[in-house]
Protein backbone atom coordinates (compact mmCIF):
# COMPACT_ATOMS: atom_id res chain seq x y z
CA UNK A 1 160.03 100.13 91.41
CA UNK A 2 162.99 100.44 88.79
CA UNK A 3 161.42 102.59 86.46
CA UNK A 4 160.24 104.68 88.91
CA UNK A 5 164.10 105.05 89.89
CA UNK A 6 165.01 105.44 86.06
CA UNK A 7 162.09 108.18 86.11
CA UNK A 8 162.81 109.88 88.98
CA UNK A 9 166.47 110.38 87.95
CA UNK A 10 165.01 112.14 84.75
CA UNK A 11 162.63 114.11 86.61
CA UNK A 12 165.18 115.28 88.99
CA UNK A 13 167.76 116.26 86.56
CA UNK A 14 164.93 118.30 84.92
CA UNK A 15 163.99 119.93 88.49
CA UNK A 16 167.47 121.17 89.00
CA UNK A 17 167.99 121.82 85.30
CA UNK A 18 164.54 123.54 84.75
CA UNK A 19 166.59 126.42 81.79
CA UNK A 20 165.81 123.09 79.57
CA UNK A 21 162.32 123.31 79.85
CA UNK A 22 161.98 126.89 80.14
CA UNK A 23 164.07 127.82 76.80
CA UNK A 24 160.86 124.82 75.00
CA UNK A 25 158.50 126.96 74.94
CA UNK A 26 160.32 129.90 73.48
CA UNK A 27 160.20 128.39 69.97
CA UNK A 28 156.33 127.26 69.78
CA UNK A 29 155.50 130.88 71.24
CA UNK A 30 157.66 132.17 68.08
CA UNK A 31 155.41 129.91 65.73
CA UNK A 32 152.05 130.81 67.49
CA UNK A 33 152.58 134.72 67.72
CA UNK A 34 155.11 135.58 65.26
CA UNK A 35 154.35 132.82 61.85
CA UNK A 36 150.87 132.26 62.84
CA UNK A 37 149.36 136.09 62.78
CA UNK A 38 151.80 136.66 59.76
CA UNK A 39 150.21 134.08 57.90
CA UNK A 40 146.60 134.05 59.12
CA UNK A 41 145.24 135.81 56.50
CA UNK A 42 147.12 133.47 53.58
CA UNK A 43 145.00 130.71 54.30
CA UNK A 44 141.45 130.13 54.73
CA UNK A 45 139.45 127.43 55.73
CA UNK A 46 135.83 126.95 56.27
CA UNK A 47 136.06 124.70 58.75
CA UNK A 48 138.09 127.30 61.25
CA UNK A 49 140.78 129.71 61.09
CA UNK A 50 144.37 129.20 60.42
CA UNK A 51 145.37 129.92 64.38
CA UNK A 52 143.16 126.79 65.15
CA UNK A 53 144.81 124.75 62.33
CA UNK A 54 148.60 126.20 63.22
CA UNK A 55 147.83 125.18 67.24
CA UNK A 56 148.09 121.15 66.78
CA UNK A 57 150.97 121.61 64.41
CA UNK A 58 153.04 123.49 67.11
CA UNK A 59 152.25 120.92 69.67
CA UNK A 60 153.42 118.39 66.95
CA UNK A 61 156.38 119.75 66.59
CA UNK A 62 157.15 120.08 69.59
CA UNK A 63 156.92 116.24 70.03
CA UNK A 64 159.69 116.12 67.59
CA UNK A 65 161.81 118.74 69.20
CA UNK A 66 161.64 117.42 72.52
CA UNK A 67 162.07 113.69 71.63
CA UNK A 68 164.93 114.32 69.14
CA UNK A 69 167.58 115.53 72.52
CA UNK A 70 165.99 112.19 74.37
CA UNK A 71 169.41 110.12 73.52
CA UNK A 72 171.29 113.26 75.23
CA UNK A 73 171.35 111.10 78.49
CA UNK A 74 172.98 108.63 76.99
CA UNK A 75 175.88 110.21 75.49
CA UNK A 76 176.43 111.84 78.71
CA UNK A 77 176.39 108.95 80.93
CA UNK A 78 178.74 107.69 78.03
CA UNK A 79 181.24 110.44 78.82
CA UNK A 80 181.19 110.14 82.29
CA UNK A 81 181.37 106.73 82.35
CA UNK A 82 177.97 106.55 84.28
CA UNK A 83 176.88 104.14 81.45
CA UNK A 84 178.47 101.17 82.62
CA UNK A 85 176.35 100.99 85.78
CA UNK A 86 173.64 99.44 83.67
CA UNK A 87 175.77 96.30 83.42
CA UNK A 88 175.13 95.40 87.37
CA UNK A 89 171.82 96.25 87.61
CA UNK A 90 169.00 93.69 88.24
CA UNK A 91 166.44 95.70 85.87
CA UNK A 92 166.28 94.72 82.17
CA UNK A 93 167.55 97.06 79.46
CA UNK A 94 164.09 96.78 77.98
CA UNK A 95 162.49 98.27 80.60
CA UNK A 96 165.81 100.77 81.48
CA UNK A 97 164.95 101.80 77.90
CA UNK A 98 160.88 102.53 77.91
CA UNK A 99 160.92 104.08 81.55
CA UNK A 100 163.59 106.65 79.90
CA UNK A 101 161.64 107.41 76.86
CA UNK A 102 158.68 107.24 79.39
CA UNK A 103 160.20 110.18 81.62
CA UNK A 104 161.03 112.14 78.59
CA UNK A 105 156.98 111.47 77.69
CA UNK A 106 155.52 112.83 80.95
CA UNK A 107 158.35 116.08 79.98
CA UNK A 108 156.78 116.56 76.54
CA UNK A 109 153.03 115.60 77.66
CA UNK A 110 153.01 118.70 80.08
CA UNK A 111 154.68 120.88 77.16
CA UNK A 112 151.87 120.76 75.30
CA UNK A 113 149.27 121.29 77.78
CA UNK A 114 151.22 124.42 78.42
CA UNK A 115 151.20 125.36 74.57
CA UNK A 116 147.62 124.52 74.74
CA UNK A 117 147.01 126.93 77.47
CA UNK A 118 149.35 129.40 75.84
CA UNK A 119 146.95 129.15 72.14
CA UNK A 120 143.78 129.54 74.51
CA UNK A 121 145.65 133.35 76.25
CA UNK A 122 146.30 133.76 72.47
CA UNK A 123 142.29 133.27 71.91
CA UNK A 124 141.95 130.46 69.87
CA UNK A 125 138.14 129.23 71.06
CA UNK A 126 138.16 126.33 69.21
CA UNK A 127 140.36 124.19 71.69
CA UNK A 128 138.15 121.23 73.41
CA UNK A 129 138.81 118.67 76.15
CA UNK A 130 137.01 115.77 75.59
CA UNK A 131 137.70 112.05 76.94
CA UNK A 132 138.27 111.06 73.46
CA UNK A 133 140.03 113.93 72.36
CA UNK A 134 142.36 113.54 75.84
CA UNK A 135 142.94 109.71 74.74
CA UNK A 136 143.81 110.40 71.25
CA UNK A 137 146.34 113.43 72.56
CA UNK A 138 148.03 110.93 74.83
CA UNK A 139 148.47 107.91 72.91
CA UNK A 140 149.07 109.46 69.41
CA UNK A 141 151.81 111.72 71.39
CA UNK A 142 152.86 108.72 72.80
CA UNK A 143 153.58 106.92 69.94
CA UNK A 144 155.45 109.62 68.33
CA UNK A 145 157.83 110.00 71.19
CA UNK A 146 158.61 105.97 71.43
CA UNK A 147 159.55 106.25 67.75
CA UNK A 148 161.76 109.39 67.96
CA UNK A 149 163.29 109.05 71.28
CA UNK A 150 164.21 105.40 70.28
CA UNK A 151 165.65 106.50 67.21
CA UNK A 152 167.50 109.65 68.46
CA UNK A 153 169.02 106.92 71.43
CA UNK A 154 170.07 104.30 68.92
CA UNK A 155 171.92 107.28 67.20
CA UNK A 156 173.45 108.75 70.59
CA UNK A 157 174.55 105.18 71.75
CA UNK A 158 175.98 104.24 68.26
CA UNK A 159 177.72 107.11 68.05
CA UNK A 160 178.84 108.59 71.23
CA UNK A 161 179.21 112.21 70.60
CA UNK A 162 177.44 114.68 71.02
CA UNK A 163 178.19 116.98 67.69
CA UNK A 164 176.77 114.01 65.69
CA UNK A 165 173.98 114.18 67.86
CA UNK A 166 173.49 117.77 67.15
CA UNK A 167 174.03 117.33 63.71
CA UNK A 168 171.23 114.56 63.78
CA UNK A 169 168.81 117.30 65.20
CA UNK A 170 169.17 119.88 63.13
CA UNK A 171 169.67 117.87 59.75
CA UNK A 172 166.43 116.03 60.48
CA UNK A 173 164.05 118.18 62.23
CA UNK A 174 163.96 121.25 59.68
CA UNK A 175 163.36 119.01 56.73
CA UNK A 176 160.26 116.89 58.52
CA UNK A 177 159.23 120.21 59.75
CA UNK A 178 158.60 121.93 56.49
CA UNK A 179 157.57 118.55 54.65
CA UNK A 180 154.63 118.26 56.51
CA UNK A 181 151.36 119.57 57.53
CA UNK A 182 152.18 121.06 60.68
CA UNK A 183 152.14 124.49 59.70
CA UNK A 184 150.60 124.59 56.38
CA UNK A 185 147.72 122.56 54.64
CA UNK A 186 148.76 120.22 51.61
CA UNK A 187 145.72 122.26 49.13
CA UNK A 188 148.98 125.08 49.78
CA UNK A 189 151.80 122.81 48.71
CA UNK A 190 153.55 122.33 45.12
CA UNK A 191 152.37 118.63 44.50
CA UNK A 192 155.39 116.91 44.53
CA UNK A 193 155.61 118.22 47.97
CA UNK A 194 151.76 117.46 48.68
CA UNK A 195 152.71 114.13 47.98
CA UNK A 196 156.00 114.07 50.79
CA UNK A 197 153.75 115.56 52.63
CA UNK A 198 150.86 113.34 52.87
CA UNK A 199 153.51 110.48 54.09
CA UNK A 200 155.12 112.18 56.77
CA UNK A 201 154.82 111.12 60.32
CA UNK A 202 154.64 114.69 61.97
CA UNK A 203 151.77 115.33 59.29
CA UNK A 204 149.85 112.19 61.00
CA UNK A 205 150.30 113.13 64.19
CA UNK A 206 149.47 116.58 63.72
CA UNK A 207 146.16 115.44 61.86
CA UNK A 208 145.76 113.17 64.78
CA UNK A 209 146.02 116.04 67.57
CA UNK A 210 143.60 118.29 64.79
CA UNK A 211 141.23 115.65 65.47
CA UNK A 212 141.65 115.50 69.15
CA UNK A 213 141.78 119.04 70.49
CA UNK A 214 140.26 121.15 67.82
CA UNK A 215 136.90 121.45 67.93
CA UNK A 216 137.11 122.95 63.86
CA UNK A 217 137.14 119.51 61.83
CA UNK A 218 140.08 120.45 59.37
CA UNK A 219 140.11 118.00 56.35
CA UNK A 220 142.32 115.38 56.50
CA UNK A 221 145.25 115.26 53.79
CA UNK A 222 147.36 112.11 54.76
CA UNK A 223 147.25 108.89 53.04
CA UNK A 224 146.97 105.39 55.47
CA UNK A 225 146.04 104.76 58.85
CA UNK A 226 147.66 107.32 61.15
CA UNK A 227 146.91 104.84 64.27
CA UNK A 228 148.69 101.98 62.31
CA UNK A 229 151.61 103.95 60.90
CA UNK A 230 152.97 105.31 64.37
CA UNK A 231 152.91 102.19 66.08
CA UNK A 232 154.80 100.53 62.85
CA UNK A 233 156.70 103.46 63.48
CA UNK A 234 157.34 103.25 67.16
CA UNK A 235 158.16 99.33 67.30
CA UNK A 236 160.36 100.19 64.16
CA UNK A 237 162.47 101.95 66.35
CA UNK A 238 162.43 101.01 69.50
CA UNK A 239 163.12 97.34 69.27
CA UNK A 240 166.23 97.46 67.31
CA UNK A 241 167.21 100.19 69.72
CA UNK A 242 166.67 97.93 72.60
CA UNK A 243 168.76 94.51 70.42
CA UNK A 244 171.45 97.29 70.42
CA UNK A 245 171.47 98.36 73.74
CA UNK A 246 172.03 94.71 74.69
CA UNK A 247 174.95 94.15 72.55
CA UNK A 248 176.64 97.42 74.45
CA UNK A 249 179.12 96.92 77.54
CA UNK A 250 180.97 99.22 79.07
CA UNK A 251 183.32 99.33 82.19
């Protein structure tokens, strides 16, 4: 019952606020039209074309986007001074916590079945909708958003502002952007930056979502278990988070 409150208040803030969501899909509709038919003839494949290899990238990185404004809330409850509520409730700040990041999944879960519909208007054939495929979408996107949301609240709470905040977006989320696979395949990348590459989280789950919803089977250039390193990842994050939620009070 309390994370459906915690859920709802998320959902509702999105309902009257829906510009948020609206101005998300502008930038993956840039990287789908605009980068991918500029650059669909500078890579081949012979597993599929480079649309069908761009498609999970975009929906990757739009995990990232939308997870890196999840702590947001928090500095604005800070500044209002709405915060301090969550000393008198009876639900845990564990579960205050997930059923946040939670919301903020469901928000970023029916993104990219909207970018997914948007790449099959754009007529990429190779999308499929298996059970599998529809498991490994949800829980590898799942993952990624508990360890970026987490991390992106630890940073809002800690610091309270939101021009940090901002500054945490945009110093971050360019460099794991372009030091990864989601837009271009490591065979294309100098090999120092192969290497950075083959490491990076977004790179895992974009190879994860490749696998998933593309029925092309792109060769996979990350090193490790993806499964194993977003969970690492994910409890990483979100349990010193949650220690450092606990430690807050505020009038």
């Amino acid at each position: 019952m309390y994370g459906y409150v915690v859920c709802k208040r998320m959902w509702k803030k999105l309902y009257f606020r829906p510009i948020h969501l609206v101005v998300s899909f502008l930038q993956p509709i840039f990287w789908l039209t605009i980068f991918g038919f500029l650059f669909e003839d500078k890579f081949t494949f012979s597993e599929g074309n480079y649309l069908s290899y761009l498609l999970p990238g975009v929906c990757a990185m739009t995990v990232l986007q939308s997870s890196a404004q999840s702590g947001i809330l928090y500095i604005k409850d800070i500044q209002t001074g709405f915060f301090g509520r969550y000393n008198f409730v009876q639900q845990s700040k564990l579960s205050i916590l997930f059923f946040k990041i939670f919301a903020d999944y469901t928000r970023i879960l029916f993104q990219i079945l909207i970018i997914l519909f948007i790449g099959w208007c754009l007529g990429i054939s190779d999308i499929q909708f298996t059970f599998s495929g529809i498991g490994t979408l949800i829980l590898s996107t799942f993952l990624f958003t508990v360890f970026y949301a987490s991390l992106s609240c630890f940073i809002a709470i800690r610091t309270k502002t939101s021009e940090l905040m901002a500054t945490f977006v945009h110093l971050f989320n360019l460099p794991i952007v372009f030091t990864s696979t989601a837009l271009i395949p490591n065979k294309n990348l100098p090999d120092w930056l192969e290497w950075v590459a083959s490491y990076n989280p977004l790179s895992h789950l974009s190879e994860l979502l490749r696998e998933g919803v593309i029925t092309a089977s792109f060769e996979s250039n990350v090193y490790g278990s993806s499964w194993i390193i977003l969970i690492c990842l994910s409890f990483l994050t979100f349990v010193p988070t949650y220690f450092y939620l606990r430690t807050i009070k505020y009038a």
